[in-house]
PDB file of N, CA and C in Angstrom:
ATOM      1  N   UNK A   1     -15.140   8.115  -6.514  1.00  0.00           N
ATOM      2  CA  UNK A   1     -15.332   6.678  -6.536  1.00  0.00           C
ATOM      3  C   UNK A   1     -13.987   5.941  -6.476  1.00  0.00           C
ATOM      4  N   UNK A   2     -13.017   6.003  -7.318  1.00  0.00           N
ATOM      5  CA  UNK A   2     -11.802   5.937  -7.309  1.00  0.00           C
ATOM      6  C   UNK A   2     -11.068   6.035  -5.922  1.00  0.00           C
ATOM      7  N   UNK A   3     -10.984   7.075  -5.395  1.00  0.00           N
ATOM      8  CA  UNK A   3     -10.589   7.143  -4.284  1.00  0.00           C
ATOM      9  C   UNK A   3     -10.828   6.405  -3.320  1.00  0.00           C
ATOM     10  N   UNK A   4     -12.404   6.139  -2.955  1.00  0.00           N
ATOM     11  CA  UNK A   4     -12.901   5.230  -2.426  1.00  0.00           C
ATOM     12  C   UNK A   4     -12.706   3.911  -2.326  1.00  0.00           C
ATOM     13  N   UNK A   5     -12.365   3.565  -3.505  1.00  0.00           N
ATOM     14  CA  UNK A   5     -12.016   2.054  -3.782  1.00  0.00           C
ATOM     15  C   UNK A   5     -10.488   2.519  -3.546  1.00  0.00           C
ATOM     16  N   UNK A   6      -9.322   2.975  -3.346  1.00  0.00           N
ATOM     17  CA  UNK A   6      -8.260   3.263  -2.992  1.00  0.00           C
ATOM     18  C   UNK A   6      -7.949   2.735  -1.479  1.00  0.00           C
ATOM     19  N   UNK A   7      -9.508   4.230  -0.432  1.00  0.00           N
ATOM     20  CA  UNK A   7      -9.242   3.644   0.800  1.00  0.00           C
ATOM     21  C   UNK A   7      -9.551   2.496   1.072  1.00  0.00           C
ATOM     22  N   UNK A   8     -10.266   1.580   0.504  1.00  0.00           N
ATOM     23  CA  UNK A   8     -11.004   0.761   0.860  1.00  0.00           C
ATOM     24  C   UNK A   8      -9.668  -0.943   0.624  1.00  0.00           C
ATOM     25  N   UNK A   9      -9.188  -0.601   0.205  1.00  0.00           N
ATOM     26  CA  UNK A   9      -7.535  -1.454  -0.377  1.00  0.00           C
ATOM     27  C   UNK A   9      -7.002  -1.346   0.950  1.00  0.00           C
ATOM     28  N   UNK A  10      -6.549   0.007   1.217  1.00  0.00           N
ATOM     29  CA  UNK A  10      -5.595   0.301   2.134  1.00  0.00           C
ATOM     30  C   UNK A  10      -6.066   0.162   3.691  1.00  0.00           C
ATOM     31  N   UNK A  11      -7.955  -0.659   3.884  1.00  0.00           N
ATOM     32  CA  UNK A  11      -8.242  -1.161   4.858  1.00  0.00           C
ATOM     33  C   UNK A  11      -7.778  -2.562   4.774  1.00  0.00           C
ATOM     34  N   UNK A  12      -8.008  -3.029   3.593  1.00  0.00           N
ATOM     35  CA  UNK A  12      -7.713  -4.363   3.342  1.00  0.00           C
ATOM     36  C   UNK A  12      -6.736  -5.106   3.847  1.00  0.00           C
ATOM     37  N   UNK A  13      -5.398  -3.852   3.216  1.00  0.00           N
ATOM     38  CA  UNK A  13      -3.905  -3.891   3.474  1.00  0.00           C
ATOM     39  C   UNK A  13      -3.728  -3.843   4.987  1.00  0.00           C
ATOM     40  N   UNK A  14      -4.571  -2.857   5.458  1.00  0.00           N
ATOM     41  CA  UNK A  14      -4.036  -2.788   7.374  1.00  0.00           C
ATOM     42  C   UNK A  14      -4.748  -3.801   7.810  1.00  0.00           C
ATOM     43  N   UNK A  15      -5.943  -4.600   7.516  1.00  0.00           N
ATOM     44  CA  UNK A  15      -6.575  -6.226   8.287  1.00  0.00           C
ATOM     45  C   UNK A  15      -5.451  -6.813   8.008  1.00  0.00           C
ATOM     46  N   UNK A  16      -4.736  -6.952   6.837  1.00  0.00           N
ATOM     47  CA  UNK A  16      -3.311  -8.160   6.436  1.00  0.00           C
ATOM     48  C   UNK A  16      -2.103  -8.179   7.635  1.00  0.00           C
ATOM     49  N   UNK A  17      -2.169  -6.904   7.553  1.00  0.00           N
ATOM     50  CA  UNK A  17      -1.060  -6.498   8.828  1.00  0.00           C
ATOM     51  C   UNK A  17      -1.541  -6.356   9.769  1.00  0.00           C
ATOM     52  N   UNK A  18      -2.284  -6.856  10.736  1.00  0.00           N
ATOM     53  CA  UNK A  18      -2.921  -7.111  12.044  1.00  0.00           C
ATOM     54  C   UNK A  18      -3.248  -8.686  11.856  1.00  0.00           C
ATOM     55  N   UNK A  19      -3.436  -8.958  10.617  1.00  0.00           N
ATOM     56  CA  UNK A  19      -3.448 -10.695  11.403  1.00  0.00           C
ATOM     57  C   UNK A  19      -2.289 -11.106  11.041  1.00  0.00           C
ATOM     58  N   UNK A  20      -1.553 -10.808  10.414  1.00  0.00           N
ATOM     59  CA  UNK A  20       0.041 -11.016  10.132  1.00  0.00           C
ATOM     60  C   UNK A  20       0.984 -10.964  11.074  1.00  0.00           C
ATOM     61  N   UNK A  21       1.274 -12.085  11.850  1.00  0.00           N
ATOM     62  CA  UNK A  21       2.068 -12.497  12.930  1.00  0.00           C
ATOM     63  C   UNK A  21       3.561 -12.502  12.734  1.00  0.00           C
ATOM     64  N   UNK A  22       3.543 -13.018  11.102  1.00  0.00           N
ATOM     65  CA  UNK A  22       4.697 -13.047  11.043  1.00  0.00           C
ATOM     66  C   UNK A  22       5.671 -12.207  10.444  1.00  0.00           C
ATOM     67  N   UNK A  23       5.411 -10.438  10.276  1.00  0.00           N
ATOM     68  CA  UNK A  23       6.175  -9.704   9.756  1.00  0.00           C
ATOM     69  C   UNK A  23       6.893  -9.194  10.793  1.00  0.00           C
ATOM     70  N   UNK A  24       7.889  -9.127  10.662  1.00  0.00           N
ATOM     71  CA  UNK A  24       9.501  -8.698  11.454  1.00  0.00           C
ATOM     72  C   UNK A  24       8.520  -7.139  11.970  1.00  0.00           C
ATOM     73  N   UNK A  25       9.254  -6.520  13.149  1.00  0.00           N
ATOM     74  CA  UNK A  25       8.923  -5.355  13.255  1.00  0.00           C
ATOM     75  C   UNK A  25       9.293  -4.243  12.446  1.00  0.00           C
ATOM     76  N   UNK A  26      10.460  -4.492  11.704  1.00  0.00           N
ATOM     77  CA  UNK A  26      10.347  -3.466  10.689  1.00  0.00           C
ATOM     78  C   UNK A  26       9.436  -3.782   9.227  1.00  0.00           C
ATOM     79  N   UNK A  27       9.706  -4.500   9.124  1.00  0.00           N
ATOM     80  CA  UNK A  27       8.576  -4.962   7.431  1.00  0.00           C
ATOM     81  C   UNK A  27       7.436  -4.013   8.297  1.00  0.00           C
ATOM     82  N   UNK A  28       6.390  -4.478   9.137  1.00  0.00           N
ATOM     83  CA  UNK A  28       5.761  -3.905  10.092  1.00  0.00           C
ATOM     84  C   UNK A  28       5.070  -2.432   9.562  1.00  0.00           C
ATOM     85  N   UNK A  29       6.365  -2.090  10.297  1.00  0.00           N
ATOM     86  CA  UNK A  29       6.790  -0.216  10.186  1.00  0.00           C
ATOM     87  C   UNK A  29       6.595   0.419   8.909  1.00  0.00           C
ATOM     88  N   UNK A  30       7.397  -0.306   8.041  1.00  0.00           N
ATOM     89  CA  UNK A  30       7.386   0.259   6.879  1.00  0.00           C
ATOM     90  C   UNK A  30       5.997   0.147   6.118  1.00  0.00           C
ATOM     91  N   UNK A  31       5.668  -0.826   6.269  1.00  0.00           N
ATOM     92  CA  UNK A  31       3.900  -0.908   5.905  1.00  0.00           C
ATOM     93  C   UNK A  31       3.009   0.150   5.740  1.00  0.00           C
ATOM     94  N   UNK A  32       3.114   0.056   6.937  1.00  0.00           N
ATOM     95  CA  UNK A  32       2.547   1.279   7.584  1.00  0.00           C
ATOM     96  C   UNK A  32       2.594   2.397   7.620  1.00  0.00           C
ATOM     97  N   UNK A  33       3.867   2.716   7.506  1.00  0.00           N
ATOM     98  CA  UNK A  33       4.405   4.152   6.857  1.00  0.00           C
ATOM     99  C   UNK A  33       4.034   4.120   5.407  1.00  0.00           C
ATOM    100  N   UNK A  34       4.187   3.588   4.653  1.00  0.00           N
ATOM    101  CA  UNK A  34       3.226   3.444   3.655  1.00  0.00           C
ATOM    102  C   UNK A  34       1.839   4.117   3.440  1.00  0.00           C
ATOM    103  N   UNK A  35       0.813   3.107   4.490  1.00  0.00           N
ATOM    104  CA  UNK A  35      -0.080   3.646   4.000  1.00  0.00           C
ATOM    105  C   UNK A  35      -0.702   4.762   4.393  1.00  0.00           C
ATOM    106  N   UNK A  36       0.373   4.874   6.296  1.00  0.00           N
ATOM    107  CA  UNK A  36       0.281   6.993   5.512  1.00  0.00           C
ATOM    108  C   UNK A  36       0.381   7.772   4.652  1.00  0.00           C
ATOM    109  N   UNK A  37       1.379   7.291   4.237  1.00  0.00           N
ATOM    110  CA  UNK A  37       2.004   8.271   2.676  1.00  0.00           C
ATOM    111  C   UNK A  37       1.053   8.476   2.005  1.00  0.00           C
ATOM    112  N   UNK A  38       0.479   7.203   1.348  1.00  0.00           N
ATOM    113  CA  UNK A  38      -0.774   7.078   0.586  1.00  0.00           C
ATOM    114  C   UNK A  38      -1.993   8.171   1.115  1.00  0.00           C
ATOM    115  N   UNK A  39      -2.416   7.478   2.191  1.00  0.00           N
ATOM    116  CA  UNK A  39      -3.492   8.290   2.886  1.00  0.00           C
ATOM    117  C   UNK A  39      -3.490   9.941   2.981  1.00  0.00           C
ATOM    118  N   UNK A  40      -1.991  10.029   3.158  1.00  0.00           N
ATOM    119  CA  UNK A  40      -2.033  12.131   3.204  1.00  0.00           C
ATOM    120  C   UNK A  40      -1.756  11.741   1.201  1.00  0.00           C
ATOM    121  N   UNK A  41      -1.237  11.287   0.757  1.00  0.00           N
ATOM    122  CA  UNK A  41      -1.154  11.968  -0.826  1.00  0.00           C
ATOM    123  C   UNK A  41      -2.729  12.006  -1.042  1.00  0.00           C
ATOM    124  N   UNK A  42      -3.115  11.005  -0.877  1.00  0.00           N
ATOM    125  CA  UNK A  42      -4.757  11.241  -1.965  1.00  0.00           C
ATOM    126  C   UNK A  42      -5.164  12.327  -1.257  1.00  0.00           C
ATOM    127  N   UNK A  43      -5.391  12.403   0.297  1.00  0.00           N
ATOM    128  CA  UNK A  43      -6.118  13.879   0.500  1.00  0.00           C
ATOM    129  C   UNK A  43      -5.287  15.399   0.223  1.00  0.00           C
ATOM    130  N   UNK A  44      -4.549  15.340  -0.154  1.00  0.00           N
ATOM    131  CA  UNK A  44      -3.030  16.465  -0.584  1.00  0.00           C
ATOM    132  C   UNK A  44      -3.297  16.792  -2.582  1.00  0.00           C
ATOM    133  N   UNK A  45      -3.348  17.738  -2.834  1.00  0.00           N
ATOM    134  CA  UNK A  45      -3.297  18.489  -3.530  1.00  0.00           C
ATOM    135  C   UNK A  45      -2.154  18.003  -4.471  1.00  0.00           C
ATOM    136  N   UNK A  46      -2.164  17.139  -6.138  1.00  0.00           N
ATOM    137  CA  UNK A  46      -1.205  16.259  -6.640  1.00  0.00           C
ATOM    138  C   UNK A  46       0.482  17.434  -7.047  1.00  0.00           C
ATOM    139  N   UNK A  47       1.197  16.143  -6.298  1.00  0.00           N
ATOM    140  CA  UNK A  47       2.573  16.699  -6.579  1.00  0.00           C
ATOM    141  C   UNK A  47       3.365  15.905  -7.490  1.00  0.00           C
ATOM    142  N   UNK A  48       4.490  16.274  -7.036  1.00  0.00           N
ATOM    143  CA  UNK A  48       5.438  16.128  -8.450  1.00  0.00           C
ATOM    144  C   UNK A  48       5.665  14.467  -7.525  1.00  0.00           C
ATOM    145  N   UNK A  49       6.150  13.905  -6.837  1.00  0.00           N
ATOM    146  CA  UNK A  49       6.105  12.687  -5.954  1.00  0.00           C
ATOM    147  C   UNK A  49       5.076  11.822  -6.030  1.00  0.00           C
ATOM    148  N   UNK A  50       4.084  12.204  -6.617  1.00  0.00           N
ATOM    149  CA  UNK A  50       3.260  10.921  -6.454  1.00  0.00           C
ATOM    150  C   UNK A  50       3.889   9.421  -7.588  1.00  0.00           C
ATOM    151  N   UNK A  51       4.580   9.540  -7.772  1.00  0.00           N
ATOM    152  CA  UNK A  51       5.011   8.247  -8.394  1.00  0.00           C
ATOM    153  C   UNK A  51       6.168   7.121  -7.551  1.00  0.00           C
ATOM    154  N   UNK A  52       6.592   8.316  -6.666  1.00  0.00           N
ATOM    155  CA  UNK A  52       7.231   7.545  -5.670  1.00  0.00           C
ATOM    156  C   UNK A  52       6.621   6.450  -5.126  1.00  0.00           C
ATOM    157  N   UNK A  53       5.114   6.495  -5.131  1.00  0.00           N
ATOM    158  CA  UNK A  53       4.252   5.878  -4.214  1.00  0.00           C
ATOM    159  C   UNK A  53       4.060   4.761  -4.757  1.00  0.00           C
ATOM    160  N   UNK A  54       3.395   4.550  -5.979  1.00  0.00           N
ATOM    161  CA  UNK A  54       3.660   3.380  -6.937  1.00  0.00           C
ATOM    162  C   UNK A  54       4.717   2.807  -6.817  1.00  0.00           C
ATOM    163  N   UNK A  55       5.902   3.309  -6.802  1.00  0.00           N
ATOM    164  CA  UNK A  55       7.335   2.916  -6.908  1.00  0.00           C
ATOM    165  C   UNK A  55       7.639   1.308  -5.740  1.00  0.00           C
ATOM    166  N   UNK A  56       6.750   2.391  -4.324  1.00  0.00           N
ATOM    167  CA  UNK A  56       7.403   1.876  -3.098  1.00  0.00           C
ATOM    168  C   UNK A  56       6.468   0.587  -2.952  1.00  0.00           C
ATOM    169  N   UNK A  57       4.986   0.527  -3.394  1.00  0.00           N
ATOM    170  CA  UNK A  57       4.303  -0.216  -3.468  1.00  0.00           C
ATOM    171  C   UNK A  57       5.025  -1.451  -4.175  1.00  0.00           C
ATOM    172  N   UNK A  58       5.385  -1.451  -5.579  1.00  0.00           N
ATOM    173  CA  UNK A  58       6.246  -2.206  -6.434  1.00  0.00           C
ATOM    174  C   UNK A  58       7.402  -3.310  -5.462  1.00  0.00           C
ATOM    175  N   UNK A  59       8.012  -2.283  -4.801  1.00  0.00           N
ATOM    176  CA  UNK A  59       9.449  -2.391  -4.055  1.00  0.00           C
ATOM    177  C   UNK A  59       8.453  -4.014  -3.186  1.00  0.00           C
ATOM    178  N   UNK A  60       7.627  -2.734  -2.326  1.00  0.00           N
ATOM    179  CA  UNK A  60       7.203  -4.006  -1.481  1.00  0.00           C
ATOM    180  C   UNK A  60       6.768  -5.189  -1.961  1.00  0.00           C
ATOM    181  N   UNK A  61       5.900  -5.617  -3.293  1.00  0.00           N
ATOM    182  CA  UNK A  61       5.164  -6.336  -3.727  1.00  0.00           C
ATOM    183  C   UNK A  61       6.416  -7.440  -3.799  1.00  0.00           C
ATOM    184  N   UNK A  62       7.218  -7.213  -4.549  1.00  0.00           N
ATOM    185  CA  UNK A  62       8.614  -8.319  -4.384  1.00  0.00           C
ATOM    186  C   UNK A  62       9.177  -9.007  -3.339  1.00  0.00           C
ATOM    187  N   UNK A  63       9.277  -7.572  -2.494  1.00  0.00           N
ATOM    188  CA  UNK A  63       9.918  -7.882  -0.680  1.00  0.00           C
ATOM    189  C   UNK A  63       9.176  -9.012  -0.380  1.00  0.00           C
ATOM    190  N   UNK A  64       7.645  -9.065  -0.262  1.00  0.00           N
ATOM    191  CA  UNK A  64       6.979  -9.556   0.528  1.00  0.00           C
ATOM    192  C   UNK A  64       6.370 -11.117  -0.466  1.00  0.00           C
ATOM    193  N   UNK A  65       6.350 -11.321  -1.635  1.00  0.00           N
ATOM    194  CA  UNK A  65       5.334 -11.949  -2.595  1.00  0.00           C
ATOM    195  C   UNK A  65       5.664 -13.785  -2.029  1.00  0.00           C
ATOM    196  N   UNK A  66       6.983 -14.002  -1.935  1.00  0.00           N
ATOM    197  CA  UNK A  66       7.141 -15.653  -1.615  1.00  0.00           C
ATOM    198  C   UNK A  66       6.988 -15.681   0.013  1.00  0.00           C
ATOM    199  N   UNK A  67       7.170 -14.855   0.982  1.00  0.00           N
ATOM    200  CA  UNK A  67       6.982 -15.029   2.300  1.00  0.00           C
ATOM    201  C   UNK A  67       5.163 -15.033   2.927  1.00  0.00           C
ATOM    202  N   UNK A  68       4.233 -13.509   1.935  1.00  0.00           N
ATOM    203  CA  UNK A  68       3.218 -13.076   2.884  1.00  0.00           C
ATOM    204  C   UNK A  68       2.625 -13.137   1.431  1.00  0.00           C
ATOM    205  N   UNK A  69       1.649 -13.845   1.202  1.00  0.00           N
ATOM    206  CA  UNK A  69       1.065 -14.243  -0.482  1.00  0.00           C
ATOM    207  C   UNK A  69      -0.198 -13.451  -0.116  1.00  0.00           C
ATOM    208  N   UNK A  70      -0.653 -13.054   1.044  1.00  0.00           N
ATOM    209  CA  UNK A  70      -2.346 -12.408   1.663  1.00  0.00           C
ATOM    210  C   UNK A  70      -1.154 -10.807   1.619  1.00  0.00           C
ATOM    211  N   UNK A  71      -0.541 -10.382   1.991  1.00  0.00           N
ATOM    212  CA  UNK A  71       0.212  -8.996   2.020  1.00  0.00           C
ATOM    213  C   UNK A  71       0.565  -8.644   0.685  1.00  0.00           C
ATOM    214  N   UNK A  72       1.365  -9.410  -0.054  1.00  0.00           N
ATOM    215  CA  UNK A  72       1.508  -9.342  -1.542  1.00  0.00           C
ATOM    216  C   UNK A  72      -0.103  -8.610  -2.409  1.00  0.00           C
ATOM    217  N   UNK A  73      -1.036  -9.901  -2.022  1.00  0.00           N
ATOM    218  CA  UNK A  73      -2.061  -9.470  -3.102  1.00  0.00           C
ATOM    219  C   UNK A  73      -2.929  -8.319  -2.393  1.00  0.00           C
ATOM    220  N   UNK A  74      -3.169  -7.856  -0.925  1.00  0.00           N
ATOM    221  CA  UNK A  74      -3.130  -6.711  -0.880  1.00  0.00           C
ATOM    222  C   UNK A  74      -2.451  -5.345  -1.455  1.00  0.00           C
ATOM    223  N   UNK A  75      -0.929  -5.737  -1.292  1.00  0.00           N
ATOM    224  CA  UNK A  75      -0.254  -4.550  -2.297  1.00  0.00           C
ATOM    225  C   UNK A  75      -0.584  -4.481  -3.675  1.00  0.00           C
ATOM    226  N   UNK A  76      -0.917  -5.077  -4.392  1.00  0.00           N
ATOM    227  CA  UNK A  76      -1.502  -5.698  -5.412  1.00  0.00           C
ATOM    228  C   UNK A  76      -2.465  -4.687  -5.977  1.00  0.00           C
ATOM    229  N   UNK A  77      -3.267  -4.738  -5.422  1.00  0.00           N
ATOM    230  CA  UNK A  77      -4.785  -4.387  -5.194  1.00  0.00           C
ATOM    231  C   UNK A  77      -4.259  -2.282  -4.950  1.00  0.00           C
ATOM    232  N   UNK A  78      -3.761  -2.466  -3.622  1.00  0.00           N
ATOM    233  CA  UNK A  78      -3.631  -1.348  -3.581  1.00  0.00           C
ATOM    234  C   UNK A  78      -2.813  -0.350  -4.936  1.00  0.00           C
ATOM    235  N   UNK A  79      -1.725  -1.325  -5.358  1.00  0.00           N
ATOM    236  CA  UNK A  79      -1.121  -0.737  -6.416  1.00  0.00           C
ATOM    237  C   UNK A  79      -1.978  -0.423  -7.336  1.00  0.00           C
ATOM    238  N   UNK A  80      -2.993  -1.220  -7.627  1.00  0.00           N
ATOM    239  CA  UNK A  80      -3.798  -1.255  -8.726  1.00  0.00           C
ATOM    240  C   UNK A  80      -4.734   0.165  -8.858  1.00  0.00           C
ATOM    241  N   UNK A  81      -5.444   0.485  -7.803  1.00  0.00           N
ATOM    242  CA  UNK A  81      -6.255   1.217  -7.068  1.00  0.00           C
ATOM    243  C   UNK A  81      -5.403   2.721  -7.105  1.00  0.00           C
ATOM    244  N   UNK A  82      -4.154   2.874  -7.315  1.00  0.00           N
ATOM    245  CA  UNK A  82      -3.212   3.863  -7.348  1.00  0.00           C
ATOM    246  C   UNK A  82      -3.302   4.474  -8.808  1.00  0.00           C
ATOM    247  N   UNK A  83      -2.858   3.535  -9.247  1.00  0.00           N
ATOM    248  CA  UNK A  83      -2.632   3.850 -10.747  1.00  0.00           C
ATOM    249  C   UNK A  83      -3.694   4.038 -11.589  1.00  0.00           C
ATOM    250  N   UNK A  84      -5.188   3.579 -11.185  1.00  0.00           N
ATOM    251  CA  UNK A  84      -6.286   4.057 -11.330  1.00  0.00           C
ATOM    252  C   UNK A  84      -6.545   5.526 -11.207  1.00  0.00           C
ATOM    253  N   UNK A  85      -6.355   6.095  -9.712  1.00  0.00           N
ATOM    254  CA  UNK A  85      -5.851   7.551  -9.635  1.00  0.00           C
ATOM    255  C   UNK A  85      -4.636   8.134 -10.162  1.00  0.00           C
ATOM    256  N   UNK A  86      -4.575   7.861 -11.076  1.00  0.00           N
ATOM    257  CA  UNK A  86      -3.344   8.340 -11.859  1.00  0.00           C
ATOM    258  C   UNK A  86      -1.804   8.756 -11.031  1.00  0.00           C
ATOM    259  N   UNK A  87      -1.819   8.096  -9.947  1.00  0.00           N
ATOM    260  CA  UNK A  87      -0.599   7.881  -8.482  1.00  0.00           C
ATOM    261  C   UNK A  87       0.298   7.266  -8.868  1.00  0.00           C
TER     262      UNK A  87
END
C-alpha cells in the first residue's frame, strides 16, 4: 500500500515536470534522475543508501520552493511517501 501511494507521488511529480515550462534543462534532468533513483530503490532489495534519497529530495525541496510552489509540494508529498517506507 505504501509503495503504492509512493508511485503514485512520483506520477504526480512527473505531471509537475511536463507542465513545467519553466525549469532550466538541467533542474529538468535532475528531476528526473531522481525519480529513477526512487523508482529502481523501491523495486531493489533495501540498502545501506536509501537515505541518500530523502536527502536529495530535501536538497530539491529548497532548490525549487520560492521559484516552482506546484514542484516543491510535489517533492513534498513524495518526501513524505518515502519516509513512510522507511527511505
Amino acid at each position: 500500500m505504501k509503495k503504492t501511494i509512493l508511485l503514485e507521488k512520483l506520477e504526480q511529480l512527473r505531471a509537475e515536470l511536463a507542465a513545467s515550462s519553466a525549469l532550466d534543462e538541467g533542474s529538468h534532468e535532475q528531476l528526473q534522475s531522481l525519480i529513477n533513483d526512487i523508482e529502481r530503490a523501491v523495486d531493489a532489495p533495501p540498502s545501506e543508501d536509501e537515505g541518500i534519497l530523502s536527502g536529495e529530495v530535501q536538497d530539491l525541496v529548497l532548490k525549487f520552493e520560492t521559484e516552482h510552489p506546484q514542484i516543491t509540494s510535489a517533492l513534498n508529498q513524495v518526501a513524505s511517501a518515502l519516509a513512510n517506507l522507511g527511505i
